[in-house]
Protein backbone atom coordinates (compact mmCIF):
# COMPACT_ATOMS: atom_id res chain seq x y z
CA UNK A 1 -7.34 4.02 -21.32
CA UNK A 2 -6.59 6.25 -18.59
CA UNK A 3 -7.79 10.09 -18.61
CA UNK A 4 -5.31 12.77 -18.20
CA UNK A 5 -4.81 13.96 -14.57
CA UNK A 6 -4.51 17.71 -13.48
CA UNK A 7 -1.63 16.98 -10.74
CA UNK A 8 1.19 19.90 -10.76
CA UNK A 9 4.42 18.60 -10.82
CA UNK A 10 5.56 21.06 -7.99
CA UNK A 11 2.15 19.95 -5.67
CA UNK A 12 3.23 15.82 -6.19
CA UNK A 13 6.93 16.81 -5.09
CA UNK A 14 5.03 18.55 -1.95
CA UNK A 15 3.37 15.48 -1.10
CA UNK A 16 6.05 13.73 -1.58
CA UNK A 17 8.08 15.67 0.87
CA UNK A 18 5.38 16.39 3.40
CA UNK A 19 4.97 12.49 3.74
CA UNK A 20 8.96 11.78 4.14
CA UNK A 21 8.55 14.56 6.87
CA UNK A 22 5.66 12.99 8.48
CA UNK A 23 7.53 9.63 8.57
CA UNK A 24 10.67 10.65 9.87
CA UNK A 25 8.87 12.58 12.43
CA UNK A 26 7.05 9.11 13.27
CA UNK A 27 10.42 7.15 13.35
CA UNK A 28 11.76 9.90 15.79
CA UNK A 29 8.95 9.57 17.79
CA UNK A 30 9.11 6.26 18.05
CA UNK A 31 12.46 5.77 19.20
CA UNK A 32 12.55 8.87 21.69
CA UNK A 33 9.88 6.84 23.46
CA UNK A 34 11.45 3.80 23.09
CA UNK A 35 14.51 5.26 24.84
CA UNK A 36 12.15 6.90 27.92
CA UNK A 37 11.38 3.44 28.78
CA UNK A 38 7.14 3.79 27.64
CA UNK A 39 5.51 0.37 27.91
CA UNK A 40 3.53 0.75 25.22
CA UNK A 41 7.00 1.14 22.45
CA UNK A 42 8.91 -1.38 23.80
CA UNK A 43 9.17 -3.42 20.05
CA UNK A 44 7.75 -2.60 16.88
CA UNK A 45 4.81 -5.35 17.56
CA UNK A 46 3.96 -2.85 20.51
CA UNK A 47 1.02 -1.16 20.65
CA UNK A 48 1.96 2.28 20.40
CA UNK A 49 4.72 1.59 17.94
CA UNK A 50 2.00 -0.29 16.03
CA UNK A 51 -0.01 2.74 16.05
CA UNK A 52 2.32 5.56 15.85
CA UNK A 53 4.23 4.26 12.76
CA UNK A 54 1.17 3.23 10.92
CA UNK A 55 -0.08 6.74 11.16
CA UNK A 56 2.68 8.33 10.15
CA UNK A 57 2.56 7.13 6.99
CA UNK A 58 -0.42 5.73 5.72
CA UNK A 59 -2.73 7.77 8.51
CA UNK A 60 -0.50 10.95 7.43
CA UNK A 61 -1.40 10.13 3.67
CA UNK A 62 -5.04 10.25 4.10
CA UNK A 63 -4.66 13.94 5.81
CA UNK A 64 -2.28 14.82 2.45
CA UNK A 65 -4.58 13.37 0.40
CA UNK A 66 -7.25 16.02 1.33
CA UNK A 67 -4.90 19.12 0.97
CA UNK A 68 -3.26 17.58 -2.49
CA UNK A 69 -6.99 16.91 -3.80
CA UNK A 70 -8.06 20.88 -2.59
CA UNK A 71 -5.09 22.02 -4.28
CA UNK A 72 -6.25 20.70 -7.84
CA UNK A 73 -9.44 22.16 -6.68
CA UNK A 74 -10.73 18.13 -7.42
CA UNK A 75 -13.30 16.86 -5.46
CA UNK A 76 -12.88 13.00 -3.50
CA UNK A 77 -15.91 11.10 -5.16
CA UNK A 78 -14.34 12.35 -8.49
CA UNK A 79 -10.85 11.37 -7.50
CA UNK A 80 -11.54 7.93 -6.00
CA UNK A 81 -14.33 7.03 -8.63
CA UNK A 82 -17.47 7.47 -6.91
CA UNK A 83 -18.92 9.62 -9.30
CA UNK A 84 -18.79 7.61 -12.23
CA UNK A 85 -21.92 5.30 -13.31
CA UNK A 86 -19.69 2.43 -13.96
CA UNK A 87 -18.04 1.91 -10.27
CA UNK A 88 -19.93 -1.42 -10.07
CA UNK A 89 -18.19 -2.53 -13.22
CA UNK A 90 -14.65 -1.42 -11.43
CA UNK A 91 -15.62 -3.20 -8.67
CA UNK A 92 -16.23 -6.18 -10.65
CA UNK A 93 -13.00 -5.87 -12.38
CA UNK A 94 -11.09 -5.75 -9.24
CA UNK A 95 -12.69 -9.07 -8.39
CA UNK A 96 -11.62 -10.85 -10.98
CA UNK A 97 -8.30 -9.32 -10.86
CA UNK A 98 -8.06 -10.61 -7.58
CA UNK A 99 -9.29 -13.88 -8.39
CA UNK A 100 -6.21 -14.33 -11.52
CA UNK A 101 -2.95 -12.41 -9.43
CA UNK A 102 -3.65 -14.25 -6.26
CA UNK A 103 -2.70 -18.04 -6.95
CA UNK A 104 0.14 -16.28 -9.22
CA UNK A 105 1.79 -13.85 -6.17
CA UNK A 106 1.35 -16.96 -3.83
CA UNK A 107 3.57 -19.16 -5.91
CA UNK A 108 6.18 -16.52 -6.53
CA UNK A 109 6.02 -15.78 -2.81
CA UNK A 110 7.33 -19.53 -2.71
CA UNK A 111 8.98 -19.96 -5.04
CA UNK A 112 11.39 -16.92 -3.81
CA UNK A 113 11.54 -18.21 0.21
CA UNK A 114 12.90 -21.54 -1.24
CA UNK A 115 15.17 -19.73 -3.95
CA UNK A 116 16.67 -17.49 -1.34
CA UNK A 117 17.44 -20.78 0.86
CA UNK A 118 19.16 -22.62 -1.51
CA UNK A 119 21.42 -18.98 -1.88
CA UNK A 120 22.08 -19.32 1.59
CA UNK A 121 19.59 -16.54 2.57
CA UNK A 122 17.45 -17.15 5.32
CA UNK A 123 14.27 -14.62 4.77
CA UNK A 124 13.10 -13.33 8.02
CA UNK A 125 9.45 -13.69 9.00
CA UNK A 126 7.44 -10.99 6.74
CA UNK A 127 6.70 -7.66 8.92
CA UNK A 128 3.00 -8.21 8.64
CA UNK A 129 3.28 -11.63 9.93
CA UNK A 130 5.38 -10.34 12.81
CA UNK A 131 2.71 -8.00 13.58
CA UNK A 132 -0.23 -10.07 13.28
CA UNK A 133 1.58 -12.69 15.71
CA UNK A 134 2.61 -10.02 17.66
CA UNK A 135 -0.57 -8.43 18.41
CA UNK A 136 -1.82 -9.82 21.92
CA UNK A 137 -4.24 -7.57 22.64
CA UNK A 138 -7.96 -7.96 20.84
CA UNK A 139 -8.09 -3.95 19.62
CA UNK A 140 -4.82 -4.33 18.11
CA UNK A 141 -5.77 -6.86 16.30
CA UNK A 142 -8.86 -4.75 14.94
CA UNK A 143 -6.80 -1.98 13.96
CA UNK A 144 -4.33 -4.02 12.16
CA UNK A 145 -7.43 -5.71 10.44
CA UNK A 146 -8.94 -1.93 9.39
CA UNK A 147 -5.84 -1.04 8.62
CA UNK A 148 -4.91 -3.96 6.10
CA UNK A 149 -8.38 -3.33 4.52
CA UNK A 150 -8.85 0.37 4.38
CA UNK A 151 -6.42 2.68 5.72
CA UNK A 152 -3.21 1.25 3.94
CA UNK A 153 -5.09 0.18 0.21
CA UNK A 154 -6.39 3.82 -0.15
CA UNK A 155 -3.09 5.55 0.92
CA UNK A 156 -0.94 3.20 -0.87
CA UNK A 157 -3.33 3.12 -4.10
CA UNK A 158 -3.59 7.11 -4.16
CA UNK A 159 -0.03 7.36 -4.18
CA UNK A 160 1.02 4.92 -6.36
CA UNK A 161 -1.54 4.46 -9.18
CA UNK A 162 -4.05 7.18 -8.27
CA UNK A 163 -0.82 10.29 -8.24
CA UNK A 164 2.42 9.07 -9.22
CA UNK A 165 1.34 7.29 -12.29
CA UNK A 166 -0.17 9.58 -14.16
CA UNK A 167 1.92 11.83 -13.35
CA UNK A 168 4.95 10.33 -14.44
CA UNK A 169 3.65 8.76 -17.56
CA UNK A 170 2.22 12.12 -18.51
CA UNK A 171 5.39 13.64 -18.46
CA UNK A 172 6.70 11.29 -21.15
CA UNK A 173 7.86 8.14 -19.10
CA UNK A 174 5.01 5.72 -19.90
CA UNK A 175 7.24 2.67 -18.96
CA UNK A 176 9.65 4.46 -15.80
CA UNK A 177 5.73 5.00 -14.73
CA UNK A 178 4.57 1.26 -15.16
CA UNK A 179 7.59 -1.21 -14.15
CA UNK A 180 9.68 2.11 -12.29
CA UNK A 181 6.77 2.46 -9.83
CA UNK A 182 5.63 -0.68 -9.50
CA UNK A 183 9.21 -1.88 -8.38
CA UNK A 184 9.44 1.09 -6.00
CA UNK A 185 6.04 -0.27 -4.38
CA UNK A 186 7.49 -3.69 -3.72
CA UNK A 187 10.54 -2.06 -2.37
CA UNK A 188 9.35 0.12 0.18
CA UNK A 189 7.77 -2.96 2.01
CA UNK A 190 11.47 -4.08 2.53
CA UNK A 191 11.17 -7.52 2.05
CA UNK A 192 13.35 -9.39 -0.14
CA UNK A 193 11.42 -12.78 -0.21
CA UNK A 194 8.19 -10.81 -1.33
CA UNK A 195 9.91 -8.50 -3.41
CA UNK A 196 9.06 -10.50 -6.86
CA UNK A 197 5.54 -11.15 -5.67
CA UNK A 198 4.96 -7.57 -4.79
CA UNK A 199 6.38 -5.97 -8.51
CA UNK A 200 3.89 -8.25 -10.04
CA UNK A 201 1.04 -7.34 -8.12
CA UNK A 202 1.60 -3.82 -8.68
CA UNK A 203 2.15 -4.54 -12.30
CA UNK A 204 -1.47 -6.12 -12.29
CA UNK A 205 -3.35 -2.87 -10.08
CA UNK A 206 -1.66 -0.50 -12.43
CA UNK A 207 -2.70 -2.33 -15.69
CA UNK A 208 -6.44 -2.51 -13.71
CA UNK A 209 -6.43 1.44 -13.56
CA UNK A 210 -5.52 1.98 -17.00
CA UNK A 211 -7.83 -0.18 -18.39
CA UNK A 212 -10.59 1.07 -15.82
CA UNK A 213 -9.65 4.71 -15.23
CA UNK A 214 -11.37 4.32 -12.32
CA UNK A 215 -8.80 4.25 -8.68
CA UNK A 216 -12.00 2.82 -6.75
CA UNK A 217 -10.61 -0.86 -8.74
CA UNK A 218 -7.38 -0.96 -7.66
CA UNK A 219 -8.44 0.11 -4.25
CA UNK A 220 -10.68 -2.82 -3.83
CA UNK A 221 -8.36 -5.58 -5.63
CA UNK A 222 -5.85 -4.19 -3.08
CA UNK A 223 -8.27 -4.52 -0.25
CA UNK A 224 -9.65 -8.06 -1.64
CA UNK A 225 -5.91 -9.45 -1.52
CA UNK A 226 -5.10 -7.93 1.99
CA UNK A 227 -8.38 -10.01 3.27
CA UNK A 228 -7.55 -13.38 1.35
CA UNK A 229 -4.34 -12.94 2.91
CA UNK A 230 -5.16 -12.59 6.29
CA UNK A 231 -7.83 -15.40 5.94
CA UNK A 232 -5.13 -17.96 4.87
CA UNK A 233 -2.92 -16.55 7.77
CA UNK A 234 -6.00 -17.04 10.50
CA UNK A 235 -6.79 -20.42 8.65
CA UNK A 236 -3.30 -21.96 9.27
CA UNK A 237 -1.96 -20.30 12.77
């Protein structure tokens, strides 16, 4: 059963705020430079747009994390698990999590493509496909790899299970905080044909960190199914 988290109300809706600022800051950014003609924002597979959107958000996150975490006056290896004797046991959870969800999200991935062909809807290649293909350069390529396996399943993880969760469960919305959420993660990845996938997913890391109370296990089941994905994608280009 999860433990009861000290998170204000008023310091969530800061974070909350302070990372839509930091986006749209990003997105400006972005397309000011793509409009003075810089090489390196030409397209979104670019290398600065790469870079430059990525740490607007998730990069941006890990900065908010530290102020949020200061705030509650909570320190990291308490927040993120590290100073509980049973992390190896999360870890070990997360594992087998990973090892259940994965042959389930892959069929629903599938199983929506061919559902939204037979409406008539074409699904266009998946953003993280267009990125990996689009990444020509070998440093790119690195950073998208750190970034699939540790930048985005921290920032992502933190905000979804490790803040917003408890947060809005604890103020009396136990189910807006497990299927609400969860459907808001799959949504902000704005793709329709992984949209299903996704809510289930999320509906398996946040039943991991109630029954573990530990964020290190959702972390690392989010990590485990970023690298089994990228292996299959590798293994069949």
């Amino acid at each position: 059963m999860l433990s009861a988290k000290p998170w204000r109300g008023e310091a969530v809706l800061q974070f909350c705020a302070a990372q839509l600022v930091c986006l749209c800051l990003g997105v400006i950014a972005v397309s000011l430079l793509q409009r003075a003609g810089c090489a390196a924002f030409k397209t979104p597979e670019s290398p600065g747009t790469l870079l430059l959107g990525t740490l607007s958000f998730q990069g941006a996150t890990w900065v908010l994390i530290w102020f949020f975490l200061r705030a509650h006056r909570v320190d990291w290896r308490e927040a993120f698990g590290f100073r509980e004797s049973r992390w190896p046991r999360a870890l070990f959870a997360a594992l087998l999590i990973v090892l259940m969800i994965l042959p389930v999200v892959w069929l629903l991935q599938q199983a929506s493509g061919i559902a939204l062909e037979k409406l008539g809807w074409s699904p266009e290649e998946e953003t993280a496909v267009r990125l990996l293909t689009g990444a020509k350069l070998w440093w790119t390529r690195v950073y998208l790899g750190v970034f699939a396996v540790v930048l985005a399943p921290v920032a992502e993880e933190f905000i979804f299970r490790g803040m917003l969760y408890p947060a809005v469960k604890q103020s009396g919305s136990p189910r807006t905080a497990f299927f609400g959420l969860s459907l808001i993660f799959a949504e902000i990845h704005f793709d329709i044909s992984t949209l299903v996938p996704l809510f289930v997913l999320a509906l398996a890391l946040t039943w991991l960190y109630e029954r573990t109370d530990n964020l290190l296990a959702p972390i690392a089941a989010h990590s485990l199914f970023n690298v089994a994905n990228m292996i299959v994608f590798y293994s069949v280009k």
